[in-house]
C-alpha atoms as a PDB file:
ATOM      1  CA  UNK A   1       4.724  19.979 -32.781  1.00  0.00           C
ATOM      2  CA  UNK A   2       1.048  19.123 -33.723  1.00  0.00           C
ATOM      3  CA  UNK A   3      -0.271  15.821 -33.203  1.00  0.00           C
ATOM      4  CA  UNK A   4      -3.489  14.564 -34.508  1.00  0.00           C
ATOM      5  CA  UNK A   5      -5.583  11.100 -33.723  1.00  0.00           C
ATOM      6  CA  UNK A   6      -7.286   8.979 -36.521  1.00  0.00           C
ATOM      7  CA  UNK A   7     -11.022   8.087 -35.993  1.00  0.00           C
ATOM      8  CA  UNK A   8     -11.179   3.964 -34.377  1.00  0.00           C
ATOM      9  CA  UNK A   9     -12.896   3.224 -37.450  1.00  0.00           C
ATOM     10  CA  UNK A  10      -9.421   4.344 -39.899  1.00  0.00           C
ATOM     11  CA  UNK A  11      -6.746   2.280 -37.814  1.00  0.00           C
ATOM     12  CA  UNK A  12      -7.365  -1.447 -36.707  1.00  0.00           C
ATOM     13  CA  UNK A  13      -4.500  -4.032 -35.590  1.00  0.00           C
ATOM     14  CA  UNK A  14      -4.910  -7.602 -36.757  1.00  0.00           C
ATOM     15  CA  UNK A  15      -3.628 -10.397 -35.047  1.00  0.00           C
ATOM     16  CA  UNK A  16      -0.864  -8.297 -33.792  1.00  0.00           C
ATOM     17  CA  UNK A  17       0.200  -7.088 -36.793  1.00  0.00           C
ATOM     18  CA  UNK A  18       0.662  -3.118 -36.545  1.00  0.00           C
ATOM     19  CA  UNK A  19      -1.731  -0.945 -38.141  1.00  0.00           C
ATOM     20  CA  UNK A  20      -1.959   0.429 -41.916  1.00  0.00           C
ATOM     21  CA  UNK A  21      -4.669   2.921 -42.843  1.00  0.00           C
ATOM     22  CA  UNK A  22      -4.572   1.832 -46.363  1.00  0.00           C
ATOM     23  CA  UNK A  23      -2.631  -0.308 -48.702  1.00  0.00           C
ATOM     24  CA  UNK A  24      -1.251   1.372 -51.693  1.00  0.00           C
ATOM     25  CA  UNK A  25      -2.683   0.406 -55.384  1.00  0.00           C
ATOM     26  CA  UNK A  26      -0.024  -1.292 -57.057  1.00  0.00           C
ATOM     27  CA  UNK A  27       0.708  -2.640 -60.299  1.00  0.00           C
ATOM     28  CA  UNK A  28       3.914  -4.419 -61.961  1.00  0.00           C
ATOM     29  CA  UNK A  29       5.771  -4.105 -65.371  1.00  0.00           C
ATOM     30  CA  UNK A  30       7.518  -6.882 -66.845  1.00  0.00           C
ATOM     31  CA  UNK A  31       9.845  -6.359 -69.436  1.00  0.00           C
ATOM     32  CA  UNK A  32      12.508  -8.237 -71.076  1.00  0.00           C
ATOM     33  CA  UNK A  33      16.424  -6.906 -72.409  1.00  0.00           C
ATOM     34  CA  UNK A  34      19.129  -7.844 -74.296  1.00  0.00           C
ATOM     35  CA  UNK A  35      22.478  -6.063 -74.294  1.00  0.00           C
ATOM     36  CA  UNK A  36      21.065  -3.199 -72.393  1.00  0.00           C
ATOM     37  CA  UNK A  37      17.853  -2.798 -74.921  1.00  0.00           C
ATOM     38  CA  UNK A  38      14.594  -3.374 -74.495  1.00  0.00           C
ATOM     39  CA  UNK A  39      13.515  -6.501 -77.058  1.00  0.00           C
ATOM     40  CA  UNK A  40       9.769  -5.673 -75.283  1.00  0.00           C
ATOM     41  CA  UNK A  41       7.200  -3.561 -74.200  1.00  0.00           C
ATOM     42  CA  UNK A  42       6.407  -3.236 -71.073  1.00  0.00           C
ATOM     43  CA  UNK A  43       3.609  -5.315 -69.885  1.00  0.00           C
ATOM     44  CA  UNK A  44       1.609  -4.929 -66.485  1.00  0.00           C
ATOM     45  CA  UNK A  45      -0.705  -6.655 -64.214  1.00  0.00           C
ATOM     46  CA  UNK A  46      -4.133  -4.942 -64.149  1.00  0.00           C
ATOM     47  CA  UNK A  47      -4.466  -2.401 -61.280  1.00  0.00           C
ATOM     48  CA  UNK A  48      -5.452  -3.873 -58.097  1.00  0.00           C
ATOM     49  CA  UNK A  49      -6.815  -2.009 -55.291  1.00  0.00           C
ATOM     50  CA  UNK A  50      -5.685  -4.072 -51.649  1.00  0.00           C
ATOM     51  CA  UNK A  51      -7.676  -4.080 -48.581  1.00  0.00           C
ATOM     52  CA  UNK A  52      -5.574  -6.430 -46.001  1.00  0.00           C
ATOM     53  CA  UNK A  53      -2.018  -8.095 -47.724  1.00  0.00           C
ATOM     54  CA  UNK A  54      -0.798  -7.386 -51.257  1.00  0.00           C
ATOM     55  CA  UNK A  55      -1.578 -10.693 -53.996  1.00  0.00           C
ATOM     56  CA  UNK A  56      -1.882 -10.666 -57.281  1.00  0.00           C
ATOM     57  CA  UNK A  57      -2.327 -14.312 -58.288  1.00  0.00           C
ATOM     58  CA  UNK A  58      -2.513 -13.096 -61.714  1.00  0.00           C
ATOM     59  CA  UNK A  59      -0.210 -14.670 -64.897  1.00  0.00           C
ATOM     60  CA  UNK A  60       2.026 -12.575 -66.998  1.00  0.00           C
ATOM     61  CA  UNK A  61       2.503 -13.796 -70.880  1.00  0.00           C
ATOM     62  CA  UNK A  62       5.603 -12.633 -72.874  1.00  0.00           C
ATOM     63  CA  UNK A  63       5.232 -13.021 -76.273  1.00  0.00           C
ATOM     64  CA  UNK A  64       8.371 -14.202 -77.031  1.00  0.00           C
ATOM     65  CA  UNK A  65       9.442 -18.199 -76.869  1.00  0.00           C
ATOM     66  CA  UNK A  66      12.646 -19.287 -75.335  1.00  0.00           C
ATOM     67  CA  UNK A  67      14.122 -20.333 -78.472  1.00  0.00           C
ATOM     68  CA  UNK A  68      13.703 -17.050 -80.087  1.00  0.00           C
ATOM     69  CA  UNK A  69      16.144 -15.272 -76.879  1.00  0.00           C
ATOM     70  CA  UNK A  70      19.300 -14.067 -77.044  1.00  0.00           C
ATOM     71  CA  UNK A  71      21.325 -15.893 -74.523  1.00  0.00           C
ATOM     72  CA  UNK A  72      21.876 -12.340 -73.022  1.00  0.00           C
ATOM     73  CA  UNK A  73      18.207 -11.551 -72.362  1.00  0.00           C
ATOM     74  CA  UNK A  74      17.041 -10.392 -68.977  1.00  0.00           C
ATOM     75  CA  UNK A  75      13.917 -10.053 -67.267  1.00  0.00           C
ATOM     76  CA  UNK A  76      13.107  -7.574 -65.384  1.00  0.00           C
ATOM     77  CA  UNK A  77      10.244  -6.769 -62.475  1.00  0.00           C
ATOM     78  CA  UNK A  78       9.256  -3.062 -61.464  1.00  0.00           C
ATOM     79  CA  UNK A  79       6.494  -2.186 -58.829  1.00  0.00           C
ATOM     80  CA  UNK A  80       4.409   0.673 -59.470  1.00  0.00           C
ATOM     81  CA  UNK A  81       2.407   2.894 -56.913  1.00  0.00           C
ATOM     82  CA  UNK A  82      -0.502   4.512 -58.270  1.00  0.00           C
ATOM     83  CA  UNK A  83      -1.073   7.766 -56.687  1.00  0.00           C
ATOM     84  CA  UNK A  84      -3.279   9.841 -59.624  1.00  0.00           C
ATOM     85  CA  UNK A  85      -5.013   9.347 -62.265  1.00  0.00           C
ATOM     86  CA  UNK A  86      -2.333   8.335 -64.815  1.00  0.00           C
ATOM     87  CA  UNK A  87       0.585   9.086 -62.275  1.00  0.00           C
ATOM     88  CA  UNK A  88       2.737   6.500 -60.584  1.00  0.00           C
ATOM     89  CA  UNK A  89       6.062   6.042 -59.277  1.00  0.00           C
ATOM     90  CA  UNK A  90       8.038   3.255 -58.773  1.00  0.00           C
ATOM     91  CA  UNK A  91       8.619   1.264 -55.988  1.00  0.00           C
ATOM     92  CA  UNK A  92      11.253  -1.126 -56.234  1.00  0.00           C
ATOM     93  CA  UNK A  93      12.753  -4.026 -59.096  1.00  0.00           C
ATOM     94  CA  UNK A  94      14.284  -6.721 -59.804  1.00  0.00           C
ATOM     95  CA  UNK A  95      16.299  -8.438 -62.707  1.00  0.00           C
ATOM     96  CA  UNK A  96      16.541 -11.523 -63.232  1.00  0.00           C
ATOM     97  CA  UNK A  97      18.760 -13.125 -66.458  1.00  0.00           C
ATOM     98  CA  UNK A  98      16.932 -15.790 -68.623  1.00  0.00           C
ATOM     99  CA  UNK A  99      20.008 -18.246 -69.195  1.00  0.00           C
ATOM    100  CA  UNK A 100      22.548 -19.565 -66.881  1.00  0.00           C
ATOM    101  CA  UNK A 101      26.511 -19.833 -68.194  1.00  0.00           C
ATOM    102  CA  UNK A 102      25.921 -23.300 -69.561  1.00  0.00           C
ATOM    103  CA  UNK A 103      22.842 -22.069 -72.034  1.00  0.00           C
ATOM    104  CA  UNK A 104      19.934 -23.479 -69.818  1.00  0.00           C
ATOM    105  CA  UNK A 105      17.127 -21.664 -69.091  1.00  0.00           C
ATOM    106  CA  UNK A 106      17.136 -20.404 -65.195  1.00  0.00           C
ATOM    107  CA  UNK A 107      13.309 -19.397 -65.379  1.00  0.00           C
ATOM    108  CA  UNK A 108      11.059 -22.445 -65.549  1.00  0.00           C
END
């Protein structure tokens, strides 16, 4: 078994936390259903490239009002890893419905 060692410069510890080389470029794709179809495109953050901790800070707009949802809708999350130039895979999700049982909206 080979091993090899990383220059000092590629590999730092910060206040205890363990070493990354690099943090991944990430983006994430919102998107919202209804009865298993897509009533939306997707729509994404802008690509970030991340030095230290992963934050976007950054607002998503739908372009859809509440009133106009199916009581069925859904909203979902995916994280993207961007590994190429026009190549990514995904990461993880989420879903999250829109309305609770009663016909409130759970997002607010």
């Amino acid at each position: 078994m080979q091993t090899s060692t990383l220059p000092s410069n590629e590999c730092k510890s910060v206040d205890g936390v363990p070493p990354v080389r690099e943090l991944s470029d990430l983006y994430i794709t919102c998107q919202l259903f209804a009865d298993n179809k897509a009533i939306t495109l997707p729509i994404r953050t802008a690509h970030h490239s991340f030095n230290a901790h992963w934050t976007w800070n950054e607002w998503l707009t739908i372009p859809l009002r509440y009133r106009d949802l199916p009581l069925g809708s859904q909203l979902t999350f995916t994280v993207w890893e961007a590994y190429a130039p026009r190549r990514a895979v995904p990461l993880g999700g989420t879903t999250f419905r829109v309305f609770g049982k009663y016909k409130y909206a759970l997002l607010d």
